[in-house]
Protein backbone atom coordinates (compact mmCIF):
# COMPACT_ATOMS: atom_id res chain seq x y z
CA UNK A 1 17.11 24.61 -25.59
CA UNK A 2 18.81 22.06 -23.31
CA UNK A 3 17.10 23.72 -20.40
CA UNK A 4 13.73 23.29 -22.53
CA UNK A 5 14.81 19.84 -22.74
CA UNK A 6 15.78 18.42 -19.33
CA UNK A 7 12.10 20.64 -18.30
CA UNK A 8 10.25 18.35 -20.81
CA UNK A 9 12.36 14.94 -19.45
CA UNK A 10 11.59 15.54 -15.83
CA UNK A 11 8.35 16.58 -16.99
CA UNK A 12 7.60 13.02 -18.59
CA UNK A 13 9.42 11.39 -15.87
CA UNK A 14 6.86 12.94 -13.37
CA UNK A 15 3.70 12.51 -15.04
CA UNK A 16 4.96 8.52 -15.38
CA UNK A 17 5.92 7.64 -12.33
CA UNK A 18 3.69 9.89 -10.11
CA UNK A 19 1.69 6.76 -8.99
CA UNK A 20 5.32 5.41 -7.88
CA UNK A 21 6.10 8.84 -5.91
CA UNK A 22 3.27 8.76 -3.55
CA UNK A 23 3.80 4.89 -3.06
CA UNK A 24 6.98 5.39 -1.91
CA UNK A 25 6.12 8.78 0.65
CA UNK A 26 3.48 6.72 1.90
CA UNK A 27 6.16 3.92 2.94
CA UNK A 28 8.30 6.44 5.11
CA UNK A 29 4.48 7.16 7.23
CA UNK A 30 3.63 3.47 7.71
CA UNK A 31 7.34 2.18 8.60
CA UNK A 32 7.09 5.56 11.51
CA UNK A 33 3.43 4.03 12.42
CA UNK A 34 4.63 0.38 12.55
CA UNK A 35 7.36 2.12 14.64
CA UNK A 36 5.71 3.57 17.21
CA UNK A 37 2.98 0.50 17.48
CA UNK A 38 6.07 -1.83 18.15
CA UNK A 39 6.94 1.01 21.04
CA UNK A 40 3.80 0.53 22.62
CA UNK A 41 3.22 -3.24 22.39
CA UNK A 42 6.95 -3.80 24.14
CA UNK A 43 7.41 -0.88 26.17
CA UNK A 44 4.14 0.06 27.57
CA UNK A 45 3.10 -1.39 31.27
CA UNK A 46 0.56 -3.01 30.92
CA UNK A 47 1.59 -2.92 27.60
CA UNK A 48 -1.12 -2.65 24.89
CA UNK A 49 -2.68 -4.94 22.88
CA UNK A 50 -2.72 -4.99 18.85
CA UNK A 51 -6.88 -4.19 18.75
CA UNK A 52 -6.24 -1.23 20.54
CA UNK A 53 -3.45 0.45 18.44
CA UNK A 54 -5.65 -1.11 15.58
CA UNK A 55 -8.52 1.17 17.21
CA UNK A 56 -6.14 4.23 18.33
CA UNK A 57 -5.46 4.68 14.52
CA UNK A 58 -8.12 4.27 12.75
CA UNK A 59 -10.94 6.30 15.05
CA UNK A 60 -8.40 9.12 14.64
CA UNK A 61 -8.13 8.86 10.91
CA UNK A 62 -12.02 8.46 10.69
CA UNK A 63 -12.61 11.74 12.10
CA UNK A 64 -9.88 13.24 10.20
CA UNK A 65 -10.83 12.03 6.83
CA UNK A 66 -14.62 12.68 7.61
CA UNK A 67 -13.91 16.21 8.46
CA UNK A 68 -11.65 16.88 5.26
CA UNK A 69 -14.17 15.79 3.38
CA UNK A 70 -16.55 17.75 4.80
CA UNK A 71 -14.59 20.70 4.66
CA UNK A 72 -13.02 20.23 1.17
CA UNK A 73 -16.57 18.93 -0.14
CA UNK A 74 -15.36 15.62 -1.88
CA UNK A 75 -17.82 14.58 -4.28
CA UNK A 76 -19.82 11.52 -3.11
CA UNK A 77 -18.70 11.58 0.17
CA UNK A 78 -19.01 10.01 3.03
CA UNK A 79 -20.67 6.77 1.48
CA UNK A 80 -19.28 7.00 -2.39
CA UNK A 81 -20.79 6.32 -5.50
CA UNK A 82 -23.89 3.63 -5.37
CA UNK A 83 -21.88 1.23 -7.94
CA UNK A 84 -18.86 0.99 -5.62
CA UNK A 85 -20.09 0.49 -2.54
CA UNK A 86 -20.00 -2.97 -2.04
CA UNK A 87 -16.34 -2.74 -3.12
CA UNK A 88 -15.68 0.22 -0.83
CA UNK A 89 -16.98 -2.15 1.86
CA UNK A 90 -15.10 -5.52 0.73
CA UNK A 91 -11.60 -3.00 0.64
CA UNK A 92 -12.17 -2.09 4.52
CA UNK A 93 -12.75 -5.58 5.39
CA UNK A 94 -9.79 -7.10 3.57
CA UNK A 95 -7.69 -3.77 4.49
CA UNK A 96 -8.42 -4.50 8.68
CA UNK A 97 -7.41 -7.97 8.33
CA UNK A 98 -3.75 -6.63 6.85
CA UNK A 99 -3.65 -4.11 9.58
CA UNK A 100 -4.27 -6.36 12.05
CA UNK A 101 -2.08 -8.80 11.16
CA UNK A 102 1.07 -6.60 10.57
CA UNK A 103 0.38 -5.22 14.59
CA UNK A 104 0.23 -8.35 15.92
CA UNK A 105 3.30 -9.56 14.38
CA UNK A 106 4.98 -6.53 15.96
CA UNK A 107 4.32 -7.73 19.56
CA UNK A 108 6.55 -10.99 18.94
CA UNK A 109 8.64 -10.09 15.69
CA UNK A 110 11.37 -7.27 15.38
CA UNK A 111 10.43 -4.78 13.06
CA UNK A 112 12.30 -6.21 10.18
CA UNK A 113 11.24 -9.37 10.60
CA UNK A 114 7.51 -8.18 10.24
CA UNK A 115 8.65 -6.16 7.63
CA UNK A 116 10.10 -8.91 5.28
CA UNK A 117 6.67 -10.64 5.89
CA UNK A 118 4.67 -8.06 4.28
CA UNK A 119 6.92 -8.03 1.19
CA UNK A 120 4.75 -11.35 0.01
CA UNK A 121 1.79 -9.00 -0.74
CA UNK A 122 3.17 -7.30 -3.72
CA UNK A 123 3.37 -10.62 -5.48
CA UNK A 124 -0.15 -12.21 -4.08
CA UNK A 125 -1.25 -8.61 -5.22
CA UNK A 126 0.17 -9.42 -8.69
CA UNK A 127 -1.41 -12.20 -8.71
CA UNK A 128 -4.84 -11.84 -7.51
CA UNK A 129 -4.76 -8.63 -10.14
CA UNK A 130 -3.93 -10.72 -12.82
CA UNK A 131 -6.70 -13.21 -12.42
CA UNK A 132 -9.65 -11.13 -11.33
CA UNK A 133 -8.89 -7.72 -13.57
CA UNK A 134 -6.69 -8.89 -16.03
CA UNK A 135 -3.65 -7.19 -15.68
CA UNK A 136 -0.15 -8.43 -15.88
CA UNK A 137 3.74 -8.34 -14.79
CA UNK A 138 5.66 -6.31 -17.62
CA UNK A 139 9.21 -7.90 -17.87
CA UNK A 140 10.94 -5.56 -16.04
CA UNK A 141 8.21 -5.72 -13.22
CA UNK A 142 8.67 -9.74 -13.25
CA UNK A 143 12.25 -9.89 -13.03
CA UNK A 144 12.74 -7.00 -10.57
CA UNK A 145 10.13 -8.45 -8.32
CA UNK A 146 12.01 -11.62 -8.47
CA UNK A 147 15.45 -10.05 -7.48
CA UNK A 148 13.62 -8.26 -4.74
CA UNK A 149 12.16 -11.80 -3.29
CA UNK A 150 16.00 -13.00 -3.58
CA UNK A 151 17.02 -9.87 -1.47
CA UNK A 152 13.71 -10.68 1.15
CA UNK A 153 15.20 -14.23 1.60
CA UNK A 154 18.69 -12.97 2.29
CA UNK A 155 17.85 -10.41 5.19
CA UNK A 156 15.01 -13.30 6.87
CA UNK A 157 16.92 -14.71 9.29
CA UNK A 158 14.49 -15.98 11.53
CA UNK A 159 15.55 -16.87 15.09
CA UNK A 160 14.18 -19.63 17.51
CA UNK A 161 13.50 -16.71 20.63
CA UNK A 162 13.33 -12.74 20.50
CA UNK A 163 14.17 -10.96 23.19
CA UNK A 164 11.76 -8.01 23.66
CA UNK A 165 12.34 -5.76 27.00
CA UNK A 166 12.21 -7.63 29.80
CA UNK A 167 10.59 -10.97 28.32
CA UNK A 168 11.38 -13.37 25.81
CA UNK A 169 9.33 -14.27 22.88
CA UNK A 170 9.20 -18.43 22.73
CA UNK A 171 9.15 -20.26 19.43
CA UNK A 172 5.28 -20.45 19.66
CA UNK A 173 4.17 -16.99 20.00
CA UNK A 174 6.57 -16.36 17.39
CA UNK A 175 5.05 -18.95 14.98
CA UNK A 176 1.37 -17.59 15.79
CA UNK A 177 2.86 -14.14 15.26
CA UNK A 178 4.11 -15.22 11.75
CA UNK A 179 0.72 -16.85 11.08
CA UNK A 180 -1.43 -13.94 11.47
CA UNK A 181 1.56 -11.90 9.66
CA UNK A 182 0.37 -14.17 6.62
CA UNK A 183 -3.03 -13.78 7.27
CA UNK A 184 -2.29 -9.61 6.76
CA UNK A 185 -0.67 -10.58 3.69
CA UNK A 186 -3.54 -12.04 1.82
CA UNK A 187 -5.35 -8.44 3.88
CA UNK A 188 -3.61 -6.21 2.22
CA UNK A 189 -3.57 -7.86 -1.20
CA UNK A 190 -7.39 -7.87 -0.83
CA UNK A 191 -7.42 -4.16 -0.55
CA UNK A 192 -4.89 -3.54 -3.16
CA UNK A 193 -7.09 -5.31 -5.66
CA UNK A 194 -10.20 -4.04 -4.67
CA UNK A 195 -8.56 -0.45 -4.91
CA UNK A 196 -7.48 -1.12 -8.28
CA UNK A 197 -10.90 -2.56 -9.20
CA UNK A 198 -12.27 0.95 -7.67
CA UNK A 199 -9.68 2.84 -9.98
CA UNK A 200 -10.69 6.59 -9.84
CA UNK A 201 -14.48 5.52 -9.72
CA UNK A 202 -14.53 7.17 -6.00
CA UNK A 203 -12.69 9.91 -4.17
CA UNK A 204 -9.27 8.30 -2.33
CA UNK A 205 -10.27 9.77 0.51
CA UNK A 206 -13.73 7.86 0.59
CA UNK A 207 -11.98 5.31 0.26
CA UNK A 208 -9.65 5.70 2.95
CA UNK A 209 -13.14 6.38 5.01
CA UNK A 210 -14.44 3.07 4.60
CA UNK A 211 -11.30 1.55 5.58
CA UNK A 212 -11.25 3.21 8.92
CA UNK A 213 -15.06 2.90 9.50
CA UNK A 214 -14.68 -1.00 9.38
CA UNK A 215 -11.66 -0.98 11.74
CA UNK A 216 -13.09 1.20 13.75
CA UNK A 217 -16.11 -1.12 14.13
CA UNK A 218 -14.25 -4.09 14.30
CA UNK A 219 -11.87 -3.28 16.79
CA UNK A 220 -14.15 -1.96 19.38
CA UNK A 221 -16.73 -4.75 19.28
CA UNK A 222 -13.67 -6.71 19.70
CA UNK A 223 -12.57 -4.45 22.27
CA UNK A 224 -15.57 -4.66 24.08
CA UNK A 225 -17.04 -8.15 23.97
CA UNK A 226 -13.71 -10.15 23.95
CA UNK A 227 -13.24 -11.56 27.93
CA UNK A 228 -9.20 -11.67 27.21
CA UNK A 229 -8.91 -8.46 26.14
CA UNK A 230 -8.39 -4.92 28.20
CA UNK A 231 -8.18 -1.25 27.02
CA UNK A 232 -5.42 0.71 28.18
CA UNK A 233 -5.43 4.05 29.12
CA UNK A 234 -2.07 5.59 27.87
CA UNK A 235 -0.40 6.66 31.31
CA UNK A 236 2.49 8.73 30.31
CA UNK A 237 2.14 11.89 27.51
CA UNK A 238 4.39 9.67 25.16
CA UNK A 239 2.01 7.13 25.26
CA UNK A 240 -0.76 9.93 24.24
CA UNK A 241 1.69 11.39 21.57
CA UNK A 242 2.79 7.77 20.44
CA UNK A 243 -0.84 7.11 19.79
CA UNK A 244 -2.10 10.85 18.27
CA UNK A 245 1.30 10.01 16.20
CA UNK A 246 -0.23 6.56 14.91
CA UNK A 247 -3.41 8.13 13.76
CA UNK A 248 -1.60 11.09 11.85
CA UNK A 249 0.75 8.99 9.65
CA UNK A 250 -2.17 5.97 9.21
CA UNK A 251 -4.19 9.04 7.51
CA UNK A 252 -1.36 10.39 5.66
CA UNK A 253 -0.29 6.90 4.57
CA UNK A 254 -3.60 5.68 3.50
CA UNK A 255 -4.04 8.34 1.64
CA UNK A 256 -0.89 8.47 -0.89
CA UNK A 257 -1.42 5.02 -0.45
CA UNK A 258 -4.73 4.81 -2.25
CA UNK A 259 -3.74 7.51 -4.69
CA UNK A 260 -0.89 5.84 -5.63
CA UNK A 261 -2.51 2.34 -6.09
CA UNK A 262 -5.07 4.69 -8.42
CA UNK A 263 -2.77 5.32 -10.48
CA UNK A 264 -0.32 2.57 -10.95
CA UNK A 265 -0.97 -1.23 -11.19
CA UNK A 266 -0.22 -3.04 -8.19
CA UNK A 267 2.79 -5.06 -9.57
CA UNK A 268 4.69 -1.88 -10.20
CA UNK A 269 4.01 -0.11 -7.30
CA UNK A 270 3.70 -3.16 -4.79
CA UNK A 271 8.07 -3.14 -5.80
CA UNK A 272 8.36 0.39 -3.71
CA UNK A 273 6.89 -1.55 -0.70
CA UNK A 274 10.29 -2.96 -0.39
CA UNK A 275 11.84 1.04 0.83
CA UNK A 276 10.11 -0.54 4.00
CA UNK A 277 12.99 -2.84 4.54
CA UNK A 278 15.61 0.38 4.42
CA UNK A 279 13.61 2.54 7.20
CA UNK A 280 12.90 -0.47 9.18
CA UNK A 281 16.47 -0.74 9.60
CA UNK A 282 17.20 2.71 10.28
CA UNK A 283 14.61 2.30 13.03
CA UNK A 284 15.72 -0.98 14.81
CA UNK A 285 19.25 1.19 14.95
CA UNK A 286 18.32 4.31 16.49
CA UNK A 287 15.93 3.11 18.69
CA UNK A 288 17.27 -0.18 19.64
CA UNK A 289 20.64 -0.15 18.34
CA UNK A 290 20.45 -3.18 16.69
CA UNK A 291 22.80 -3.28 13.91
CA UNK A 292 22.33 -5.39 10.43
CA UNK A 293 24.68 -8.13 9.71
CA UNK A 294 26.12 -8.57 5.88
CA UNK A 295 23.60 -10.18 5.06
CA UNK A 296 20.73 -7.78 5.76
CA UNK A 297 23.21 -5.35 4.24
CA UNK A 298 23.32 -7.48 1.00
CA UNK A 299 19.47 -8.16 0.80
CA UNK A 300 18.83 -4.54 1.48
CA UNK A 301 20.90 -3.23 -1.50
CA UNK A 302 19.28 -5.21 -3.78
CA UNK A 303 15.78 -4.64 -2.40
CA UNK A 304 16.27 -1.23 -3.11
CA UNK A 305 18.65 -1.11 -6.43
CA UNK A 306 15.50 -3.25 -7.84
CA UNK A 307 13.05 -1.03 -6.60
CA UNK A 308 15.22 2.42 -8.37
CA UNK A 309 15.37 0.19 -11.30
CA UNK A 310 10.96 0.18 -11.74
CA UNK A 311 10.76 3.33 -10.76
CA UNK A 312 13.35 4.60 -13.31
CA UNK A 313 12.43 1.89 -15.97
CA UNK A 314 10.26 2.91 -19.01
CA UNK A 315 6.43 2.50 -18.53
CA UNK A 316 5.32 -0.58 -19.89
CA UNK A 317 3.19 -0.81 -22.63
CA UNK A 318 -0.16 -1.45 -20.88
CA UNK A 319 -3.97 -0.28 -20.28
CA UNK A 320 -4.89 2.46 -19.19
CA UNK A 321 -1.53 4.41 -20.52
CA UNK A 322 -1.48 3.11 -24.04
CA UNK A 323 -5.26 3.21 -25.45
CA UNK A 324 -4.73 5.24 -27.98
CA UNK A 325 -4.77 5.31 -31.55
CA UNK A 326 -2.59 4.93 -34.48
CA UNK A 327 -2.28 8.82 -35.34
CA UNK A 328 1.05 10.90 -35.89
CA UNK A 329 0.32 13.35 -32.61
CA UNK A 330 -0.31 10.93 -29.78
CA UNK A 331 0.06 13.97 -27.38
CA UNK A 332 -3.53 14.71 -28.89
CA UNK A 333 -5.21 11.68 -27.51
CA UNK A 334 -6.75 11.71 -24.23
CA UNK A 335 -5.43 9.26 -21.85
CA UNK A 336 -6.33 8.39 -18.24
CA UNK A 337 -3.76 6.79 -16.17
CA UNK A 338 -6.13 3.34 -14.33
CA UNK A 339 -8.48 1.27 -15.22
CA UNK A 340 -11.84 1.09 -13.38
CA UNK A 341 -13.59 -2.32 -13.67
CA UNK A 342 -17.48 -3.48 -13.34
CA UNK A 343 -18.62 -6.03 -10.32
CA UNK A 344 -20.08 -8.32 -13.23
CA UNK A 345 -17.05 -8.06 -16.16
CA UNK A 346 -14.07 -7.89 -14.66
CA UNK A 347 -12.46 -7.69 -18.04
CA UNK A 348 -10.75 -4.94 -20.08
CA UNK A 349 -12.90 -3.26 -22.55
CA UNK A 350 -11.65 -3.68 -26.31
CA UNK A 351 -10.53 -0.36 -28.21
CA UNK A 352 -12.63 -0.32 -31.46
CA UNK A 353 -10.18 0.58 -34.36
CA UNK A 354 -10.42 4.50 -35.85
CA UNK A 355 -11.04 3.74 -40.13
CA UNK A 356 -8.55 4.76 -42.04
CA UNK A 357 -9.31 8.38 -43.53
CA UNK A 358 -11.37 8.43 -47.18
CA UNK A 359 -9.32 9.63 -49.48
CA UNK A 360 -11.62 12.34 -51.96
CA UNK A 361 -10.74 12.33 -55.51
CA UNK A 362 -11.31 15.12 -57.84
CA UNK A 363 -14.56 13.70 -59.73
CA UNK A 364 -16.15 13.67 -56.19
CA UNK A 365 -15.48 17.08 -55.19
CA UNK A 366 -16.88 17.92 -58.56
């Protein structure tokens, strides 16, 4: 019986949080992407420029994706339902400008320090969520994303130079690089409420398509009409593997990205961005041996003692989980875990009541 018991627990525990699960995988493949990127902007000679790791990726994960689909026959694919294809388009759009900006960042920023900037699109997520589909912070999701901001402002320390190989960043590359950091946070928050507004409507991995398509596009008309800049040709096989290695985890992240995002609202699941901060960490140790004062120790903790405390917290009482009716065996109902949401209402459908059950009487059955 107990054994019947913790099954059922973890069982319930799963099928609640699953959303959160393959947020938080897909957080250990973009921190190793955002890793190697960083690698090749400061270490490469010449070293290479943010379009082109921006292209590097997302050609590779285009032909990936595009051949899984074709091989696993996704329904839909490549160009997705008719009704969502203006919002499959608007998601690659908003999702290049948050690419972009986070790769650029890395040229003049450490990795945590680019990091800490992307933990403001959780909240402008939130946000834009709230006004354009509706949804809302529970309490628990409002107060742990508040203690999670605390823990961001404790670990962003931002210094007036960065030293980065052999150069030094000066005060206003580093302010530019911050700018277009913020310009990738209102990016990704685009994406993250377009995804949601997408709910299950489309495959993730169309998707995830789209996305690449448009960066793909984007970066090599940049590439090739922009006088300032230059592809480079990787010169070493690290270079080759570092990119190859880019395009791998930007499919695999995109990917549990968007089925996450499917399947959780963005408030929740933005919280799990903040496991970012932990790897990034790691990274800037092994690789540059740059070791985190108390502080960064501090805001770290509580970034991620906030983000176990969502993840283990009881679902909130919202749409999309709790549609059902007022009967004894809820385990009856049908439920589907997201929302999808129409271009012109933007609103959540209301739940017409079931009538209470007629009661027969005796004379009637007579």
């Amino acid at each position: 019986m107990i054994l019947v018991r913790v099954k059922t627990v973890a069982k319930n525990w799963y099928d609640a949080n699953i959303g959160l699960l393959l947020f938080a995988m897909a957080q250990l493949f973009s921190s190793s992407m955002n890793l190697f990127a960083r690698i090749l902007e400061t270490t490469s000679d010449p070293p290479m420029h943010a379009m082109q790791i921006v292209f590097a990726r997302m050609s590779i994960t285009m032909v990936v994706c595009t051949i899984y689909m074709w091989m696993n026959k996704v329904q839909d694919a490549p160009l997705g339902p008719k009704e969502v294809r203006p919002l499959l388009v608007l998601r690659g759009l908003t999702g290049f400008f948050g690419l972009f900006g986070m790769y650029y960042s890395l040229t003049y920023l450490s990795l945590s320090d680019a990091t800490v900037i992307s933990f403001l699109s959780p909240t402008v997520a939130g946000f834009t969520c709230s006004v354009f589909l509706k949804e809302k912070f529970g309490r628990v999701d409002k107060i742990a994303g508040f203690i999670s901001f605390f823990g961001v402002i404790l670990i962003a320390q931002p210094t007036q130079s960065l030293t980065t190989g052999d150069s030094t960043v000066t005060t206003g590359e580093r302010l530019g690089a911050v700018g277009v950091a913020l310009l990738g946070v209102l990016g990704a928050a685009g994406a993250f409420t377009t995804i949601r507004c997408i709910g299950q409507r489309a495959h993730p991995l169309i998707s995830v398509n789209y996305f690449a398509i448009m960066c793909t596009i984007v970066s090599s008309c940049a590439l090739g009409f922009s006088p300032s800049l230059d592809f480079v040709l990787p010169q070493a096989a690290w270079q080759w593997a570092l990119l190859f290695g880019i395009g791998i985890c930007g499919f695999c992240y995109q990917f549990l990205l968007t089925a996450g995002l499917q399947r959780e609202k963005a408030g929740r699941a933005g919280n799990m961005l903040y496991l970012q901060m932990f790897l990034a960490f790691l990274f800037e140790k092994l690789v540059w041996n740059e070791t985190p004062d108390w502080m960064e120790i501090t805001g770290s903790g509580v970034i991620l003692g906030s983000a176990v405390w969502v993840a283990l917290s009881k679902r909130q009482t919202e749409a999309g989980y709790d549609k059902v009716s007022a009967v004894d065996d809820i385990e009856s109902q049908s439920q589907q875990p997201t929302e999808t949401y129409e271009l012109t209402d933007l609103t959540t459908n209301s739940i017409t009541p079931i009538p209470p059950p007629v009661t027969v009487t005796n004379n009637q059955r007579s």
